[in-house]
N, C-alpha and C. Protein backbone atom coordinates (compact mmCIF):
# COMPACT_ATOMS: atom_id res chain seq x y z
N UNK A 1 -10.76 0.09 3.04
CA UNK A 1 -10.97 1.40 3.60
C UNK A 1 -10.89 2.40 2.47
N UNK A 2 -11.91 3.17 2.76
CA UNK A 2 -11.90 3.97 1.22
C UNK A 2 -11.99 5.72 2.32
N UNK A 3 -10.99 6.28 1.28
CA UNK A 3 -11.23 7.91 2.21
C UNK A 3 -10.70 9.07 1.22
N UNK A 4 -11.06 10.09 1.38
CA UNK A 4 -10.86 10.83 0.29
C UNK A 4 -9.60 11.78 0.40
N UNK A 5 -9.08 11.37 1.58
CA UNK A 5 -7.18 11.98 1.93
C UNK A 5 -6.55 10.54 2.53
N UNK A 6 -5.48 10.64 1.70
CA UNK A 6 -4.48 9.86 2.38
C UNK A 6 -4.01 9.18 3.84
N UNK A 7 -4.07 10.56 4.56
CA UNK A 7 -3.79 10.09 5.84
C UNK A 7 -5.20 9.67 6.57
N UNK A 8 -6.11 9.75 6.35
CA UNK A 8 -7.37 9.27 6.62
C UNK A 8 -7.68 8.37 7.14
N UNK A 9 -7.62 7.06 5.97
CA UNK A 9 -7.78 5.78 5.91
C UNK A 9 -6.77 5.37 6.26
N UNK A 10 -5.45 6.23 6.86
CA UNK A 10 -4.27 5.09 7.02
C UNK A 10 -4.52 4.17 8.55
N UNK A 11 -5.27 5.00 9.43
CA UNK A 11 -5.32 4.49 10.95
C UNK A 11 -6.07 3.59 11.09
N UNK A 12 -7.07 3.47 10.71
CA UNK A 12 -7.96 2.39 10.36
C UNK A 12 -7.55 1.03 9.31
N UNK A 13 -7.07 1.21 8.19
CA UNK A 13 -6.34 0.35 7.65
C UNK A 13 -4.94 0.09 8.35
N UNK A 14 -4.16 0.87 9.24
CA UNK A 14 -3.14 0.00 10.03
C UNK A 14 -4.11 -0.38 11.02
N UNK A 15 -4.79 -0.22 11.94
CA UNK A 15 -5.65 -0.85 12.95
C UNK A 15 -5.89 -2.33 12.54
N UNK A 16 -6.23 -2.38 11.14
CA UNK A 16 -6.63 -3.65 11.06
C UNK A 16 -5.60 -4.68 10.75
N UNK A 17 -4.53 -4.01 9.68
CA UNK A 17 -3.46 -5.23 9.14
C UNK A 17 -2.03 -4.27 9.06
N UNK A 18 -1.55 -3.97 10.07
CA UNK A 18 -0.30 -2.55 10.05
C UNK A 18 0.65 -3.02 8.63
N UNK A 19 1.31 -4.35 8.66
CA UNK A 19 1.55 -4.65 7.47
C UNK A 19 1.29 -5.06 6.18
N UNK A 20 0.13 -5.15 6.34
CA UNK A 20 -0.38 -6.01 5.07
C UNK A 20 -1.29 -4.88 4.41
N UNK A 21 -1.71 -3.79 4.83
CA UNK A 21 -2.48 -2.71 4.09
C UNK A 21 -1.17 -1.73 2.90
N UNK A 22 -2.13 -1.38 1.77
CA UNK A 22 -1.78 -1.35 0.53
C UNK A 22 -2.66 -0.07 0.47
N UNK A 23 -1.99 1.40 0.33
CA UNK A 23 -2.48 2.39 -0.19
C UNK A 23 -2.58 2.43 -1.99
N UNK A 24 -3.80 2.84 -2.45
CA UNK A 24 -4.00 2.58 -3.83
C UNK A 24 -4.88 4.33 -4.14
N UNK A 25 -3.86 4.74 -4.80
CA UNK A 25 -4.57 6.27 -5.73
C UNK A 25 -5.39 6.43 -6.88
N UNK A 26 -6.14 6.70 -6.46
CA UNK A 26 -7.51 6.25 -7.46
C UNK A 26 -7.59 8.05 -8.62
N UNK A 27 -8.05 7.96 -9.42
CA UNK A 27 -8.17 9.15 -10.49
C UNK A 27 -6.66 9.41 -11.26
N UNK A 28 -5.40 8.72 -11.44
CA UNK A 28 -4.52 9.54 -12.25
C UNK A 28 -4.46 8.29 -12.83
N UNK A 29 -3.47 8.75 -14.45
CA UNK A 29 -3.60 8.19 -15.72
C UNK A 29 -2.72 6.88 -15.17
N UNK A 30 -2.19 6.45 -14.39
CA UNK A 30 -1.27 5.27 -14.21
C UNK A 30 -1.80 4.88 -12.84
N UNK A 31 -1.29 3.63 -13.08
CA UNK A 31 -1.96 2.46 -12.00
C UNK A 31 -0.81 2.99 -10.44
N UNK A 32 -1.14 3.29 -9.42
CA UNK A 32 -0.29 3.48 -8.19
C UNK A 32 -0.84 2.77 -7.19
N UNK A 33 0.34 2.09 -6.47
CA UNK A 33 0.11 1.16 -5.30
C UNK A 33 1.55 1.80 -4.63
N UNK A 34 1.10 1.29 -3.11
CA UNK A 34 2.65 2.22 -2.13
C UNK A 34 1.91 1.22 -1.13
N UNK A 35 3.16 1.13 -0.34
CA UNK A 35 3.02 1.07 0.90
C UNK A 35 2.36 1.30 2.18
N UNK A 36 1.56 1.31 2.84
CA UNK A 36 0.71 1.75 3.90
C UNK A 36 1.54 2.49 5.11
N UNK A 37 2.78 2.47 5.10
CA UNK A 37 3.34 3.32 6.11
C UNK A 37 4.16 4.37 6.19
N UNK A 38 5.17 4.72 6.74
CA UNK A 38 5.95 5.81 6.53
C UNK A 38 7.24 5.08 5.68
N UNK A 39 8.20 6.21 6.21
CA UNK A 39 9.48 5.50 5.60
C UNK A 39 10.41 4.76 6.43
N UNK A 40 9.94 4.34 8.15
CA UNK A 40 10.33 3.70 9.07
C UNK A 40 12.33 4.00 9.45
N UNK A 41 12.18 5.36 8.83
CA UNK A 41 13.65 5.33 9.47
C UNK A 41 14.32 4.67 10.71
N UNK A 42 13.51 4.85 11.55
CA UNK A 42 13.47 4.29 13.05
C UNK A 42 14.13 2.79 12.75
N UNK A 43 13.79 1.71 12.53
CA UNK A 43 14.42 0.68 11.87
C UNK A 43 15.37 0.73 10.73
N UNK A 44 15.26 1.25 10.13
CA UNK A 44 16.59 1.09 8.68
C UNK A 44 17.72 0.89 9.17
N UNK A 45 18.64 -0.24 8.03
CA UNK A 45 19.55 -0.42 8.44
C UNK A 45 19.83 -1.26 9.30
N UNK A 46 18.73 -1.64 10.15
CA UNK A 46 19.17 -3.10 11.63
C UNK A 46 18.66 -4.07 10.78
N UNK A 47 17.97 -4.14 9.56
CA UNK A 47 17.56 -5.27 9.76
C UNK A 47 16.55 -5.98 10.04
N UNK A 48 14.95 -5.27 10.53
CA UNK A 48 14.70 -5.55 11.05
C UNK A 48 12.64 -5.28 10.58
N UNK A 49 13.28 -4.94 9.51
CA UNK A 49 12.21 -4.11 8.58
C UNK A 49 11.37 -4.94 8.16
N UNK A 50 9.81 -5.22 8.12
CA UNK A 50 9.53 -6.72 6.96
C UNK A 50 8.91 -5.67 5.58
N UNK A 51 9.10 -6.89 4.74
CA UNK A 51 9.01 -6.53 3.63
C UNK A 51 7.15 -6.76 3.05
N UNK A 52 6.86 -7.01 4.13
CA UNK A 52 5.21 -7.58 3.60
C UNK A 52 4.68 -6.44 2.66
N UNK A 53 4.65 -5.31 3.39
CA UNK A 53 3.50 -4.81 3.11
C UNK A 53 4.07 -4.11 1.76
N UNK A 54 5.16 -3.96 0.86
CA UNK A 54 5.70 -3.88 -0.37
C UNK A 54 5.20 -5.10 -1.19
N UNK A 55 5.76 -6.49 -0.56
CA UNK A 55 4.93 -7.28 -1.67
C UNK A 55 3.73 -7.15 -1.88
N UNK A 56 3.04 -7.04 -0.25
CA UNK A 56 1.44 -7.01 -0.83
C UNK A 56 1.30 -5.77 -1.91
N UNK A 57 1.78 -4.63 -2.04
CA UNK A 57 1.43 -3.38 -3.18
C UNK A 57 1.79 -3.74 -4.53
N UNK A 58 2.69 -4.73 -4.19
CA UNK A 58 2.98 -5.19 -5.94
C UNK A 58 2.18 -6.29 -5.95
N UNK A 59 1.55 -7.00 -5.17
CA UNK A 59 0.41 -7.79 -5.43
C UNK A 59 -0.84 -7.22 -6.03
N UNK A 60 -0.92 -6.51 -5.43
CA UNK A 60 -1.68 -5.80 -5.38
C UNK A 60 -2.11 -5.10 -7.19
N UNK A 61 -0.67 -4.28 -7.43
CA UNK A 61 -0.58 -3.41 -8.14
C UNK A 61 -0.89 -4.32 -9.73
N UNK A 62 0.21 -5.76 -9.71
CA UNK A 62 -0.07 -6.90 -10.76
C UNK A 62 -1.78 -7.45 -10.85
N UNK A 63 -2.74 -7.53 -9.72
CA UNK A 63 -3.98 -7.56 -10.14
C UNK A 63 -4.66 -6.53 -10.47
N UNK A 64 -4.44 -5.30 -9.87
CA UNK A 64 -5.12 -4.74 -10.83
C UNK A 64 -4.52 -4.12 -12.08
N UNK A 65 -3.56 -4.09 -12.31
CA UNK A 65 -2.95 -4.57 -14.37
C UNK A 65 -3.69 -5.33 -14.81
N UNK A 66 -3.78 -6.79 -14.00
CA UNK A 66 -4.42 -8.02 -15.08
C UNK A 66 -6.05 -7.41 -15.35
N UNK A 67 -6.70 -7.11 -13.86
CA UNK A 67 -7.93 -6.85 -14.69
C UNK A 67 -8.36 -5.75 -15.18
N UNK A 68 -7.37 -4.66 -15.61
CA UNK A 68 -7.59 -3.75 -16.14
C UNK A 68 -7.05 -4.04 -17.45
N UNK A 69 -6.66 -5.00 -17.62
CA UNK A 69 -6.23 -5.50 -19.04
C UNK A 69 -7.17 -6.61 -19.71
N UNK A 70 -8.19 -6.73 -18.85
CA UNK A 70 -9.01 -7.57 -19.28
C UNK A 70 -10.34 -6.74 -19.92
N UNK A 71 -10.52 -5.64 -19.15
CA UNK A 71 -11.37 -4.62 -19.55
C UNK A 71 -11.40 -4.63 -20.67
């Protein structure tokens, strides 16, 4: 999902994978990957939180290092 504000593409990219979508900021001098959601206060603290959609941004974030290091 590509959109030119943030909150944009978030409904559509949670529509499709709520955890597994990976917001990525395109135009500044360093590589940024985040999370696709809020800060889920609502859960914190129980326990109850998954951690997917963080790994996927550092998945995320480590491929595109590698192939921007291949460039």
């Amino acid at each position: 999902m590509l959109s030119p504000y943030h909150d944009q593409g978030h409904i559509a990219a949670k529509t499709l994978d709520f955890d597994g979508s990976v917001a990525v900021t395109l135009g500044l001098p360093v590589l940024r990957t985040s999370v696709d959601h809020g800060t889920a206060f609502d859960v914190a603290w129980q326990g109850v939180a998954s951690p997917r959609s963080m790994i996927e941004a550092i998945k995320v974030a480590a491929r595109l290092a590698r192939k921007h290091r291949k460039d």
